[in-house]
Protein backbone atom coordinates (compact mmCIF):
# COMPACT_ATOMS: atom_id res chain seq x y z
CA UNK A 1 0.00 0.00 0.00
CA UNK A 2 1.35 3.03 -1.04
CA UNK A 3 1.47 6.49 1.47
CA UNK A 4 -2.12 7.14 1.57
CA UNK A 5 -3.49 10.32 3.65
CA UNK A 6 -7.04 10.74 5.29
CA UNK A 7 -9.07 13.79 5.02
CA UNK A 8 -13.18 14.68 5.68
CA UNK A 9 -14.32 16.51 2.46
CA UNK A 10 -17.32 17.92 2.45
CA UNK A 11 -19.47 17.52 -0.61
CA UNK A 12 -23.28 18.27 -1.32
CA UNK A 13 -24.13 18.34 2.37
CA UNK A 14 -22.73 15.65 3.45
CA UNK A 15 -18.97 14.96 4.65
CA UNK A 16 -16.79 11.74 3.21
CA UNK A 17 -14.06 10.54 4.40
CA UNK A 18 -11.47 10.23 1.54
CA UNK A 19 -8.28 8.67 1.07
CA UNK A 20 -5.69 10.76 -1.30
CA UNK A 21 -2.34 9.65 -2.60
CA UNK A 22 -0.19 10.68 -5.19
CA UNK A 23 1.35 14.00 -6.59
CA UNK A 24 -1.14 17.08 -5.69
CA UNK A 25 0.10 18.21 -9.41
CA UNK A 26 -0.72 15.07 -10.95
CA UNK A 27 -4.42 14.76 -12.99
CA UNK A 28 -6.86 13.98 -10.76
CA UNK A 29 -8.50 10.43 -10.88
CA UNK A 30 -11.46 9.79 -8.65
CA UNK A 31 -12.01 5.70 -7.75
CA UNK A 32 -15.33 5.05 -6.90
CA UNK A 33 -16.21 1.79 -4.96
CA UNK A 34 -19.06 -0.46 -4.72
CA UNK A 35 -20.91 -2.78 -2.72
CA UNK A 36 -19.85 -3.55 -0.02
CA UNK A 37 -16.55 -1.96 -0.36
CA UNK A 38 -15.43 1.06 0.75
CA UNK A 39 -12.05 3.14 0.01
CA UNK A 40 -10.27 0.11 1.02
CA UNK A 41 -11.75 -1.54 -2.46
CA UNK A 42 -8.93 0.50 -4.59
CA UNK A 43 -6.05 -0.94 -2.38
CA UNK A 44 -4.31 -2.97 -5.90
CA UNK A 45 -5.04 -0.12 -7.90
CA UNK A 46 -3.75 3.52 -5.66
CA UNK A 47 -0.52 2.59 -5.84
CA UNK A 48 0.28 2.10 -9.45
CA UNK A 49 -1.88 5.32 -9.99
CA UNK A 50 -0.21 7.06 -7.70
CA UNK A 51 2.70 6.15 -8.84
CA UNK A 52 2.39 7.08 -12.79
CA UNK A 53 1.95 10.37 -11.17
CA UNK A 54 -2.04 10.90 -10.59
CA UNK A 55 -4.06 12.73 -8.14
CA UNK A 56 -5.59 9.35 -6.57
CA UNK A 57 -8.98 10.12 -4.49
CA UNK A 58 -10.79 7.38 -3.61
CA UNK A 59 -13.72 8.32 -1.33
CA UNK A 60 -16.29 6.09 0.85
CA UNK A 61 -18.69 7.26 -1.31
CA UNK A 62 -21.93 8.42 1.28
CA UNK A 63 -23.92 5.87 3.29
CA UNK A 64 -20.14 3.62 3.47
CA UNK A 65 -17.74 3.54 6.41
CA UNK A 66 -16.56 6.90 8.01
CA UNK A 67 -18.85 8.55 5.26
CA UNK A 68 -21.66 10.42 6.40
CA UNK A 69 -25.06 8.76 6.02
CA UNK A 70 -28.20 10.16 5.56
CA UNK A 71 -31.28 9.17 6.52
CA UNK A 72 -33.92 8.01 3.89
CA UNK A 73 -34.01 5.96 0.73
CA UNK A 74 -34.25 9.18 -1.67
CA UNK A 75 -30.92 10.39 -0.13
CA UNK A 76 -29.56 7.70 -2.04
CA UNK A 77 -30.92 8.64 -5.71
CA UNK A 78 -28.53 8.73 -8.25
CA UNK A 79 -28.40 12.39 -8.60
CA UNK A 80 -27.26 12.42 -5.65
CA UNK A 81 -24.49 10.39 -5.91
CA UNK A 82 -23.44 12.19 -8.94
CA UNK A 83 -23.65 15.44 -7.35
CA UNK A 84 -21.49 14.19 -4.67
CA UNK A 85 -18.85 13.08 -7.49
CA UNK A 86 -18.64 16.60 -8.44
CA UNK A 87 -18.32 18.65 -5.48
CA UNK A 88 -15.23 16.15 -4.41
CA UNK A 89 -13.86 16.71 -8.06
CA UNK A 90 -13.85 20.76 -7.56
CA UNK A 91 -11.86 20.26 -4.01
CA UNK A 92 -8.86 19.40 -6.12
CA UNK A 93 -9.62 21.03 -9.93
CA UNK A 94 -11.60 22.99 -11.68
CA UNK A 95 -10.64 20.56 -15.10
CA UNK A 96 -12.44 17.66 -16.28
CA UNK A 97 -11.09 14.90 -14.32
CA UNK A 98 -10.90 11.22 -14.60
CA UNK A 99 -13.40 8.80 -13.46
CA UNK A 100 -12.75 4.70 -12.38
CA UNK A 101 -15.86 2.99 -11.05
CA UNK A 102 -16.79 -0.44 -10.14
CA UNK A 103 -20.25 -1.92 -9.07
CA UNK A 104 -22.22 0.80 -7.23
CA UNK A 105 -19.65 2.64 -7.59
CA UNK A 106 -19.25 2.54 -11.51
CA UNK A 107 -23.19 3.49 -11.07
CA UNK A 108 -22.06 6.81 -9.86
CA UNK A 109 -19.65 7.55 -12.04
CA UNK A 110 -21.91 6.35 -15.63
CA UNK A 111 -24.39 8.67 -14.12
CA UNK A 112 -21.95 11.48 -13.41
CA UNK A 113 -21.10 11.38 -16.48
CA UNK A 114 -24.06 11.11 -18.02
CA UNK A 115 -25.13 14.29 -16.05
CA UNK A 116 -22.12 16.45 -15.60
CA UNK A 117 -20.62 15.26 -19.02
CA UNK A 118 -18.41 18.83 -18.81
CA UNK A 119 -16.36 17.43 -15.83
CA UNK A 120 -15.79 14.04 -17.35
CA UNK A 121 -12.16 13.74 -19.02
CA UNK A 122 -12.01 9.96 -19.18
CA UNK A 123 -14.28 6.87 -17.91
CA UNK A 124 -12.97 3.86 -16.61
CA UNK A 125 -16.13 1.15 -15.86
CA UNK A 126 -15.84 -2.10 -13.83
CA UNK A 127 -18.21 -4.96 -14.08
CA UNK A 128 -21.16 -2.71 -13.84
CA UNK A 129 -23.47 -0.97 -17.03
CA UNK A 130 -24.97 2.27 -17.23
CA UNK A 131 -27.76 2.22 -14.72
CA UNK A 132 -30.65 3.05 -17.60
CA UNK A 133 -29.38 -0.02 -19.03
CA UNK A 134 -29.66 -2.45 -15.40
CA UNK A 135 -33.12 -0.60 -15.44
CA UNK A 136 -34.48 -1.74 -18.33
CA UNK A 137 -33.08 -5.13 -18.21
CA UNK A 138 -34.70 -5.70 -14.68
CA UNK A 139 -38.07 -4.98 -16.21
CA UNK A 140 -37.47 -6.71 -19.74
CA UNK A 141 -35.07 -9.71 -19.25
CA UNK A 142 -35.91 -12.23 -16.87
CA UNK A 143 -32.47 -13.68 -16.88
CA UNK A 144 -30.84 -10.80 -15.65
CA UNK A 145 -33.93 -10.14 -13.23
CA UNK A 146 -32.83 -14.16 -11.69
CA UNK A 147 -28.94 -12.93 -11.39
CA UNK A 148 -30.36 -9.95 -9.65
CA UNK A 149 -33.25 -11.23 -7.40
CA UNK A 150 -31.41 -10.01 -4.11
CA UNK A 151 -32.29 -6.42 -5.68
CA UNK A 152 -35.60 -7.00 -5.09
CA UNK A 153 -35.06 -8.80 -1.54
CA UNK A 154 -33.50 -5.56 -0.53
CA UNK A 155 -36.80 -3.92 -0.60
CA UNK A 156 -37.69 -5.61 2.46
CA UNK A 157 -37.30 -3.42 5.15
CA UNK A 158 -34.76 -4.34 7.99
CA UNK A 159 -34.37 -7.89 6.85
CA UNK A 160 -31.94 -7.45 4.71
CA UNK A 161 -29.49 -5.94 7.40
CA UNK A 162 -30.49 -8.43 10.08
CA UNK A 163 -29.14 -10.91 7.80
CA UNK A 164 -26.52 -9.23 6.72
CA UNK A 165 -25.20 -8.81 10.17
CA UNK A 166 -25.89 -12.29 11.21
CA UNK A 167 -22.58 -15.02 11.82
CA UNK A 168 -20.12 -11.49 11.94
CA UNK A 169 -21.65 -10.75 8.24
CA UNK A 170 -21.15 -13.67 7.16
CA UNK A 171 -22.55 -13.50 4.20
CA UNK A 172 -20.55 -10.40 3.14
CA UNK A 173 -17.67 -11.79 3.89
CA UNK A 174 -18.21 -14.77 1.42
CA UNK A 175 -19.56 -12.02 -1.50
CA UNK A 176 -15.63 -11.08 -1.11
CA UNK A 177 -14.14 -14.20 -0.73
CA UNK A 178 -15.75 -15.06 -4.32
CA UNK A 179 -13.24 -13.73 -6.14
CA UNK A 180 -10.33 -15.58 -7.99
CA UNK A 181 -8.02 -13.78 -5.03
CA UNK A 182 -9.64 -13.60 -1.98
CA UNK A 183 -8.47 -11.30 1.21
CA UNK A 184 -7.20 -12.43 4.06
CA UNK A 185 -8.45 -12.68 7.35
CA UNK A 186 -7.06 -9.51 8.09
CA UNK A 187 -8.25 -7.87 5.48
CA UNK A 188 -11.69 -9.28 6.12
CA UNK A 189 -11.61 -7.58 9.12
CA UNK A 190 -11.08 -4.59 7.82
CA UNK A 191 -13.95 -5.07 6.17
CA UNK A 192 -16.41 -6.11 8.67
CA UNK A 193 -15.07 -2.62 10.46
CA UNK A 194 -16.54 -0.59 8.16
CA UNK A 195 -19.80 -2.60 8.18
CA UNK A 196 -19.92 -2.27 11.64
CA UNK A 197 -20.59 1.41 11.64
CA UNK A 198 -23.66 2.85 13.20
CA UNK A 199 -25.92 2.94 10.37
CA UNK A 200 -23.92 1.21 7.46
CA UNK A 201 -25.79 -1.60 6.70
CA UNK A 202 -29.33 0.43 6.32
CA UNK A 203 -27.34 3.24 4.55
CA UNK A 204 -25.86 0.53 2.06
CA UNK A 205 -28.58 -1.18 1.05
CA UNK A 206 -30.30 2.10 0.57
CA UNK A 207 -28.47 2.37 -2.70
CA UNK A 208 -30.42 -0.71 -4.08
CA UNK A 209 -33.92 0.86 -2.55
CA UNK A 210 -33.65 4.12 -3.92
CA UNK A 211 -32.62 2.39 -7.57
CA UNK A 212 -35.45 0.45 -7.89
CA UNK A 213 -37.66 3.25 -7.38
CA UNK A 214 -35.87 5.10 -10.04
CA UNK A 215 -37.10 5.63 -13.47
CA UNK A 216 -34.52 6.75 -16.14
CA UNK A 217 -35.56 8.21 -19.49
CA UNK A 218 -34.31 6.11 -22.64
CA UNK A 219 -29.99 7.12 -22.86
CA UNK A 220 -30.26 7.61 -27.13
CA UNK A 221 -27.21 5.66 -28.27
CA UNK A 222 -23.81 7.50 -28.89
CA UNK A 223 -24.91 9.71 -26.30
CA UNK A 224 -22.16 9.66 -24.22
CA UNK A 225 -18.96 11.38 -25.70
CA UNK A 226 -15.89 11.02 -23.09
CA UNK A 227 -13.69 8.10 -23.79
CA UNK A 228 -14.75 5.34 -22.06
CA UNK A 229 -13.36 1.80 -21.27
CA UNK A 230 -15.28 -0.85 -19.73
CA UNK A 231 -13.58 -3.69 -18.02
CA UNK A 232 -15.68 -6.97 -17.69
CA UNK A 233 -14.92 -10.11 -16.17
CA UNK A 234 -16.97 -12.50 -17.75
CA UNK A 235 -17.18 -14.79 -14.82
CA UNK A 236 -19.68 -12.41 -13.07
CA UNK A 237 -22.47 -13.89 -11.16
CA UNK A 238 -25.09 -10.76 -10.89
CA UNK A 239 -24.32 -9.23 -14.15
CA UNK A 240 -24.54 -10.13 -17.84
CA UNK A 241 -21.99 -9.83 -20.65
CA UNK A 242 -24.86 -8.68 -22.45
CA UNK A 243 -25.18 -5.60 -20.13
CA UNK A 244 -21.58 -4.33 -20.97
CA UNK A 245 -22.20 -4.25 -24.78
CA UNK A 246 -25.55 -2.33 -24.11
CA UNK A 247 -23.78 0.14 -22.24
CA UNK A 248 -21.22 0.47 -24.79
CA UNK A 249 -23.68 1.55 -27.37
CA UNK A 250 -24.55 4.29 -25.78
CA UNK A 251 -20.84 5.81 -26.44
CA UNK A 252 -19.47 7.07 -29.35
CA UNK A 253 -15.78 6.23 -28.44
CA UNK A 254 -15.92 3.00 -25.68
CA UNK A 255 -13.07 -0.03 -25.47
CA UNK A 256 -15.17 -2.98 -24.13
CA UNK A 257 -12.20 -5.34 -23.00
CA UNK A 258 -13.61 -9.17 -21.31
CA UNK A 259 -11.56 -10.30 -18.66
CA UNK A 260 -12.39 -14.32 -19.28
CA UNK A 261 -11.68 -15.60 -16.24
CA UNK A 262 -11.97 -12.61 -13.73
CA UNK A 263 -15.02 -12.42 -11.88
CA UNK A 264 -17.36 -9.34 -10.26
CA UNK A 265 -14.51 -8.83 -8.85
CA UNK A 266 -12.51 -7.97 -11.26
CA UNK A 267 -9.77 -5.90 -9.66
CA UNK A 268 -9.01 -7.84 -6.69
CA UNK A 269 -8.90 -10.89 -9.14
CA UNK A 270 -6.07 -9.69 -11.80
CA UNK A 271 -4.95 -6.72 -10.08
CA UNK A 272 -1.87 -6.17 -12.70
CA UNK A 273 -3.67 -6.67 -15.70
CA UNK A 274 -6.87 -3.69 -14.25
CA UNK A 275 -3.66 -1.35 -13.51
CA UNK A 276 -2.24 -1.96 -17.10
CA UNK A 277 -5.29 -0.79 -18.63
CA UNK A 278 -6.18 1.51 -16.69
CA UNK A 279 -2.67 3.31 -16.83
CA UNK A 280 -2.87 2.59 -21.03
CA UNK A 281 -6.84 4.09 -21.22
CA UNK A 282 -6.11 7.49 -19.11
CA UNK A 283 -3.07 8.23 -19.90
């Protein structure tokens, strides 16, 4: 792990805790985690950023660890997540900055980019499409709707985080230790840390609540105009191949690259081959 400093931004009224490394010159790249990650999600990846000479500021994103989180399923919409992307971008630059995403996190960033395409230099996604594109296919393909029934289950209020917590999250802790590399002990700990908050779990799941009441107008294809590069191991459980190359067609200039035996978890499974592409895409 390279040196990586701690500081409390605040950012569309609420504050997150964010982890920085790298040259305060450098271009800024923001790494955006899912679920149930937190900053601690980007551990392969700061250091080889860092050290190619980015700005590296990977946030828990709101609702996640030492984050602030909000009360309510609608503080959780995707606009609001975006917006939250944006006011951490202008704490470091007033230039279009660089964007890496994975899961939830890659949510965030489509959508940021979708919204605030201005502020967008480059878009790095991970195992997760455009979030008009999950939308749709929840409603219109019941394949994908089977790989994501535990969307729905979240709906269920305060289930979800009883079971969740149950066995020392248990449960979580296997999600993780699904990937080709699995953390340690230790740094399952580390995990279960940040789940332990006051309020994480609820806040968390939240995410999924507040999507599933979301509507999205139709994204036209070649909408989106940033470079984009979308990384997809095609061993994922909850998502479809067939998701990625939706997504893709909604960009005029997007580098689809399948990972065959990676899984969700893409960049804890083949850490050096994410950083080489990453480092060849943004540069």
């Amino acid at each position: 792990m390279p040196d990586v400093q701690f500081v409390r931004r605040r950012c569309n009224g609420v504050t997150l805790n964010v982890a920085e490394a790298g040259s305060d010159s450098g271009p800024l790249v923001i790494l955006l985690h899912g679920f149930p990650e937190f900053w601690f999600g980007w551990r392969h990846q700061i250091g080889a950023l860092a050290d190619a000479g980015y700005r590296v500021v990977a946030p828990d994103q709101r609702g996640y660890n030492l984050s602030d989180k909000p009360k309510g399923i609608g503080q959780y919409d995707v606009d609001l997540l975006a917006d939250d992307v944006v006011a951490l971008a202008a704490h470091y630059t007033d230039k279009a900055f660089n964007l890496v995403g994975h899961d939830w996190g890659a949510v965030a960033a489509w959508w940021t980019t979708t919204r605030a395409p201005a502020k967008v230099r480059k878009l790095a996604v991970l195992n997760c499409p455009h979030p008009a594109v999950w939308r749709h296919a929840m409603e219109a393909d019941p394949i994908q709707r089977r790989a994501s029934w535990y969307v729905r289950a979240f709906q269920i209020p305060w289930l979800p985080e009883a079971m969740m917590r149950a066995r020392n999250f248990q449960g979580l802790a296997q999600a993780l230790r699904q990937s080709k590399t699995p953390p340690s002990d230790e740094e399952i700990e580390v995990y279960r840390d940040a789940w332990r908050q006051d309020g994480a779990l609820t806040a968390m799941i939240n995410w999924y609540r507040a999507i599933y009441r979301r509507r999205f107008v139709p994204i036209p294809p070649s909408s989106i105009r940033q470079p984009v590069h979308i990384i997809w191991g095609k061993q994922d459980r909850y998502a479809l191949p067939a998701l990625a190359e939706a997504s893709k067609a909604l960009c005029v200039n997007a580098k689809l690259t399948y990972l065959p035996e990676a899984t969700h978890w893409v960049a804890h499974d083949d850490p050096n081959q994410v950083n080489s592409l990453l480092l060849d895409f943004l540069a």
